[in-house]
N, C-alpha and C. Protein backbone atom coordinates (compact mmCIF):
# COMPACT_ATOMS: atom_id res chain seq x y z
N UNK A 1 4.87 5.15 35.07
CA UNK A 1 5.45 4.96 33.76
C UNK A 1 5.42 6.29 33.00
N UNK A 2 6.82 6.90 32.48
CA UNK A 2 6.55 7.56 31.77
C UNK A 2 6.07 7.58 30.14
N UNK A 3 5.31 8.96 29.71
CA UNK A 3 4.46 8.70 28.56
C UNK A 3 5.59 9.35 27.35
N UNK A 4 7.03 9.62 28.00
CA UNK A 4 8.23 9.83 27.04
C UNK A 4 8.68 8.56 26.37
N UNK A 5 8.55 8.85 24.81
CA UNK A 5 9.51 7.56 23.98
C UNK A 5 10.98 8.26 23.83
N UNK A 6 11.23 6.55 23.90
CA UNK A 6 13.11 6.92 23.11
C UNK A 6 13.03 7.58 22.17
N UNK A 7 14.27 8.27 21.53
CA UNK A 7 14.62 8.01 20.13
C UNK A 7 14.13 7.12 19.21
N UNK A 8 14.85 5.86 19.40
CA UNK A 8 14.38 4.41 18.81
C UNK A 8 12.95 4.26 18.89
N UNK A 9 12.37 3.91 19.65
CA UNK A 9 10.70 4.27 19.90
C UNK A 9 9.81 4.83 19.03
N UNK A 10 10.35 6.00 18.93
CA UNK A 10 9.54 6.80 17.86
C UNK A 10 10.10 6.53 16.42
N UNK A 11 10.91 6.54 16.34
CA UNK A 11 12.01 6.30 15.16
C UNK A 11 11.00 4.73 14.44
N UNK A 12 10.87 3.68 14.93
CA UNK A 12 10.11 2.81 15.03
C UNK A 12 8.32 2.87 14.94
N UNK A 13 7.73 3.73 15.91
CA UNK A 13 6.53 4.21 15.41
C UNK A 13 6.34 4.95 14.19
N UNK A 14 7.41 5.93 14.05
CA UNK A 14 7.32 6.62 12.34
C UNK A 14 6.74 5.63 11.15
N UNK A 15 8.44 4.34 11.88
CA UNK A 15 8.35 3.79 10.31
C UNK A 15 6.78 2.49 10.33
N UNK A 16 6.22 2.40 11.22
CA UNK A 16 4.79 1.71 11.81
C UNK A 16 3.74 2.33 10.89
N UNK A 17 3.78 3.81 11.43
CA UNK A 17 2.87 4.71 10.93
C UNK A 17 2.65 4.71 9.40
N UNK A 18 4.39 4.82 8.80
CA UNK A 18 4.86 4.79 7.11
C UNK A 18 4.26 3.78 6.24
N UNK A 19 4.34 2.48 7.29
CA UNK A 19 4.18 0.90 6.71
C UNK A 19 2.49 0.76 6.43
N UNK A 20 1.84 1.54 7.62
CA UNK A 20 0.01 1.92 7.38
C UNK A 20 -0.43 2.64 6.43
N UNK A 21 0.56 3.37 5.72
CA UNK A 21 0.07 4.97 5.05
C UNK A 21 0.37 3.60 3.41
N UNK A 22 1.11 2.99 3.43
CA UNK A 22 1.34 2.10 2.45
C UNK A 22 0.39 1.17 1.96
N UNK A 23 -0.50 0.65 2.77
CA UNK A 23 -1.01 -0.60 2.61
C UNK A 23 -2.19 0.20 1.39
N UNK A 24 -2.78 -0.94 1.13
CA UNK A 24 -4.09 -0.91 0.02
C UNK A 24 -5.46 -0.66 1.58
N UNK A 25 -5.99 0.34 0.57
CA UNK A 25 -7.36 0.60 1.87
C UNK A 25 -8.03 -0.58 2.68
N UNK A 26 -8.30 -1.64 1.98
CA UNK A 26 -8.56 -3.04 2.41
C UNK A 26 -7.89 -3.62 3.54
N UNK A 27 -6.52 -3.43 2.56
CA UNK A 27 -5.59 -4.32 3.63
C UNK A 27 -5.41 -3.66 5.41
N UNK A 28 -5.61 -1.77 4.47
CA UNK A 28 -5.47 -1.01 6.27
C UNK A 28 -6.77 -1.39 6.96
N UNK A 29 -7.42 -1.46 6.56
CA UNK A 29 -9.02 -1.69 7.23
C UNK A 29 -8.67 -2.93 7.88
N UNK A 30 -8.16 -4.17 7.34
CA UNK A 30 -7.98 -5.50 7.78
C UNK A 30 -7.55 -5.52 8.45
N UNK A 31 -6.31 -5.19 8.70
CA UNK A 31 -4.80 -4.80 9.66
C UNK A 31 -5.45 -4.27 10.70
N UNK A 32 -6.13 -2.97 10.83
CA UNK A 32 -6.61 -2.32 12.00
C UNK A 32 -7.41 -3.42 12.43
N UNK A 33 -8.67 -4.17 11.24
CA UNK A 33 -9.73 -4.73 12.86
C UNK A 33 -8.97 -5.44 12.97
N UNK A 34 -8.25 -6.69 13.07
CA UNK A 34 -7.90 -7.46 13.41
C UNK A 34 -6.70 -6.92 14.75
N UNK A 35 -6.14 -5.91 14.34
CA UNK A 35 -4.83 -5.66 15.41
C UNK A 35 -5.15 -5.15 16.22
N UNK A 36 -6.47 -3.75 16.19
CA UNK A 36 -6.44 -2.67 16.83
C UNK A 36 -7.75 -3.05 17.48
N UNK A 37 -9.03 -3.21 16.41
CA UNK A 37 -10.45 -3.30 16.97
C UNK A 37 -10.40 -4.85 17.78
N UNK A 38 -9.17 -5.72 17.32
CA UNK A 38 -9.44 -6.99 17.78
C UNK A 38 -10.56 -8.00 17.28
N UNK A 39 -10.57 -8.12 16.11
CA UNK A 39 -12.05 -8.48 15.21
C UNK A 39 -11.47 -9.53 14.97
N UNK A 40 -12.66 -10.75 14.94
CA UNK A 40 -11.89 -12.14 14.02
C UNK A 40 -12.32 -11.69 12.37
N UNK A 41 -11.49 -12.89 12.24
CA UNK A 41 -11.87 -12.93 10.64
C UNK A 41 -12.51 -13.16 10.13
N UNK A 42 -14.11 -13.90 10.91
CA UNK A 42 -14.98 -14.34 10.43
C UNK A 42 -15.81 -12.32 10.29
N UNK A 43 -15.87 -11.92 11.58
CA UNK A 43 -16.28 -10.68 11.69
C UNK A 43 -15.92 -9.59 10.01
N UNK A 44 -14.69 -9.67 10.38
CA UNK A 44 -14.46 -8.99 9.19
C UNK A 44 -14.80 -9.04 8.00
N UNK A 45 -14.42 -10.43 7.30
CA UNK A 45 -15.32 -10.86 6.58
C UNK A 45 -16.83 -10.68 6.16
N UNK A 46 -17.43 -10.96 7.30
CA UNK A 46 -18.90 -10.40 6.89
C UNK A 46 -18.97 -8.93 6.67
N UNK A 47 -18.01 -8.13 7.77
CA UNK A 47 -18.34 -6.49 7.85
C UNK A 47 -18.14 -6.21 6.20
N UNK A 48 -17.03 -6.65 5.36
CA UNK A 48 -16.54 -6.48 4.31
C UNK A 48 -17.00 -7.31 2.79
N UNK A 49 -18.15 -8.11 3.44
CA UNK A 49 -18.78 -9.16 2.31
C UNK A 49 -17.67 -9.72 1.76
N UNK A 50 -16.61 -10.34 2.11
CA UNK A 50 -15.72 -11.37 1.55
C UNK A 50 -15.99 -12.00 1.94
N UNK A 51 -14.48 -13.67 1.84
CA UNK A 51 -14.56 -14.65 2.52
C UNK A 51 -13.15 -14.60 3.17
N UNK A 52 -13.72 -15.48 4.51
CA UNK A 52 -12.24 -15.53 5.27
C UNK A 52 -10.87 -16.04 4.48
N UNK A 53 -10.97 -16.62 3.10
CA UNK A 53 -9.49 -16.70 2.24
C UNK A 53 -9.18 -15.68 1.95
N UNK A 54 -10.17 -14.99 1.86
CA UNK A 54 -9.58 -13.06 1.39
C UNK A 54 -9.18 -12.21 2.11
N UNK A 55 -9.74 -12.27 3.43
CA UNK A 55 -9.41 -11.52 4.75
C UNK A 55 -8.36 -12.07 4.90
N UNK A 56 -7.47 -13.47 5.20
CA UNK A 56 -6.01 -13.89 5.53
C UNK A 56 -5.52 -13.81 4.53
N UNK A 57 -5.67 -13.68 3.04
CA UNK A 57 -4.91 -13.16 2.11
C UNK A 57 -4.83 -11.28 2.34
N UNK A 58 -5.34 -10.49 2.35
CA UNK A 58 -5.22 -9.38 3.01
C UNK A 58 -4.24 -8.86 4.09
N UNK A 59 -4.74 -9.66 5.26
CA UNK A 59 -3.82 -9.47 6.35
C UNK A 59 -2.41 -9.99 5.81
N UNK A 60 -2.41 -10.71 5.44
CA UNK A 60 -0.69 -11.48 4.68
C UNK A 60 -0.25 -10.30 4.04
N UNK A 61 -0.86 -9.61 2.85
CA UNK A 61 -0.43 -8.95 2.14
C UNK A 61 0.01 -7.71 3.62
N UNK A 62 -0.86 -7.31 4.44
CA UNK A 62 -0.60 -6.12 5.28
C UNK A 62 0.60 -6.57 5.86
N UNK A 63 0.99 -7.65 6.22
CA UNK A 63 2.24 -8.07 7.05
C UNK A 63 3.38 -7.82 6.58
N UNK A 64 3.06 -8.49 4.90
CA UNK A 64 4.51 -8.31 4.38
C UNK A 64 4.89 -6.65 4.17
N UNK A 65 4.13 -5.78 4.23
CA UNK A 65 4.46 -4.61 4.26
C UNK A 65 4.57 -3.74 5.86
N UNK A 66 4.14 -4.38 6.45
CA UNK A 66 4.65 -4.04 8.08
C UNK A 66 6.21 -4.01 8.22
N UNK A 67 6.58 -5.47 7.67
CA UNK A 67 7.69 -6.18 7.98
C UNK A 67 9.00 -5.68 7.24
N UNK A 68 8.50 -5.50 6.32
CA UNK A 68 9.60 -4.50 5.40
C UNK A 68 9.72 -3.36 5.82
N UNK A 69 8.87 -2.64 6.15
CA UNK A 69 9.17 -1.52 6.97
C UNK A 69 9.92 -1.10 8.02
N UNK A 70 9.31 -2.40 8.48
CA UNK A 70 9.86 -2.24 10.23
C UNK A 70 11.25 -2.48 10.15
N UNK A 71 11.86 -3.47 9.00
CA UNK A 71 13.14 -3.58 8.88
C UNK A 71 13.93 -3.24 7.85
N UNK A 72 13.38 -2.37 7.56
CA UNK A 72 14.02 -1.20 6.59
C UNK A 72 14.75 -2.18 5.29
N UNK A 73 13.97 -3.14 5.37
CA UNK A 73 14.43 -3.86 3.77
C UNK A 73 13.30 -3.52 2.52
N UNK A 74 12.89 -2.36 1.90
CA UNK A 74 12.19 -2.17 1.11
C UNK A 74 12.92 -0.98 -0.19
N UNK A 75 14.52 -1.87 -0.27
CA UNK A 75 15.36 -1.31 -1.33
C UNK A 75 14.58 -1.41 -2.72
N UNK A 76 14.77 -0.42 -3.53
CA UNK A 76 14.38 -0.92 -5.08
C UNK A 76 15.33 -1.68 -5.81
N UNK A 77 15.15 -2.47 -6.52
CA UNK A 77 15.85 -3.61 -7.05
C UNK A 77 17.23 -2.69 -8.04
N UNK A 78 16.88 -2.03 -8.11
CA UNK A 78 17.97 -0.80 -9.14
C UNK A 78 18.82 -0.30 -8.48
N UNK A 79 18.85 -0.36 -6.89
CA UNK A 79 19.80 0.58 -6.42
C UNK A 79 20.98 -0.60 -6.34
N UNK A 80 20.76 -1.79 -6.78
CA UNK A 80 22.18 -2.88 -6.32
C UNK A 80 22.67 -2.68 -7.87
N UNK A 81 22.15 -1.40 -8.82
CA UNK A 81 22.66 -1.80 -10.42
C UNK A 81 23.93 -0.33 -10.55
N UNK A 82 24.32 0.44 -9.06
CA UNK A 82 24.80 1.51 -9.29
C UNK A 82 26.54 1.28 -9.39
C-alpha cells in the first residue's frame, strides 16, 4: 500500500485537521479520547470530573463541527444577504 494521498485525500484531511483546530479545548480532548485514544465515556468522564451527559453533550457539540467542515457547509448567514 502506498503511503501517497490523493488530491481529495488530503484536501479532506486539511479540512479534518481545520474542523480540530475549531473545536472548544474540551470538546478536542473529547473527540480525540473517544476517536483516537478509544476511551469510553465513562473513562472520560472521570479523567475530566464530569458526567457522562456532559461528555455526549461535548462529543455532539465536536460532531456538529466535524460535519460542517467536512462538508463545507459552514457559510455565514450574511453571505445569502449580498
Amino acid at each position: 500500500m502506498s503511503a501517497r494521498f490523493t488530491r481529495a485525500q488530503r484536501q479532506q484531511l486539511r479540512r479534518a485537521e481545520r474542523a480540530v483546530d475549531r473545536m472548544s479545548p474540551i470538546e478536542r480532548e473529547i473527540f480525540l479520547g473517544i476517536r483516537v485514544d478509544e476511551l469510553s465515556y465513562i473513562e472520560i468522564a472521570a479523567m475530566h470530573r464530569i458526567t457522562v451527559a456532559e461528555v455526549e453533550h461535548h462529543f455532539a457539540g465536536a460532531l456538529r463541527i466535524l460535519d460542517r467542515h467536512m462538508h463545507e457547509r459552514h457559510h455565514k448567514w450574511w453571505q445569502f444577504w449580498r
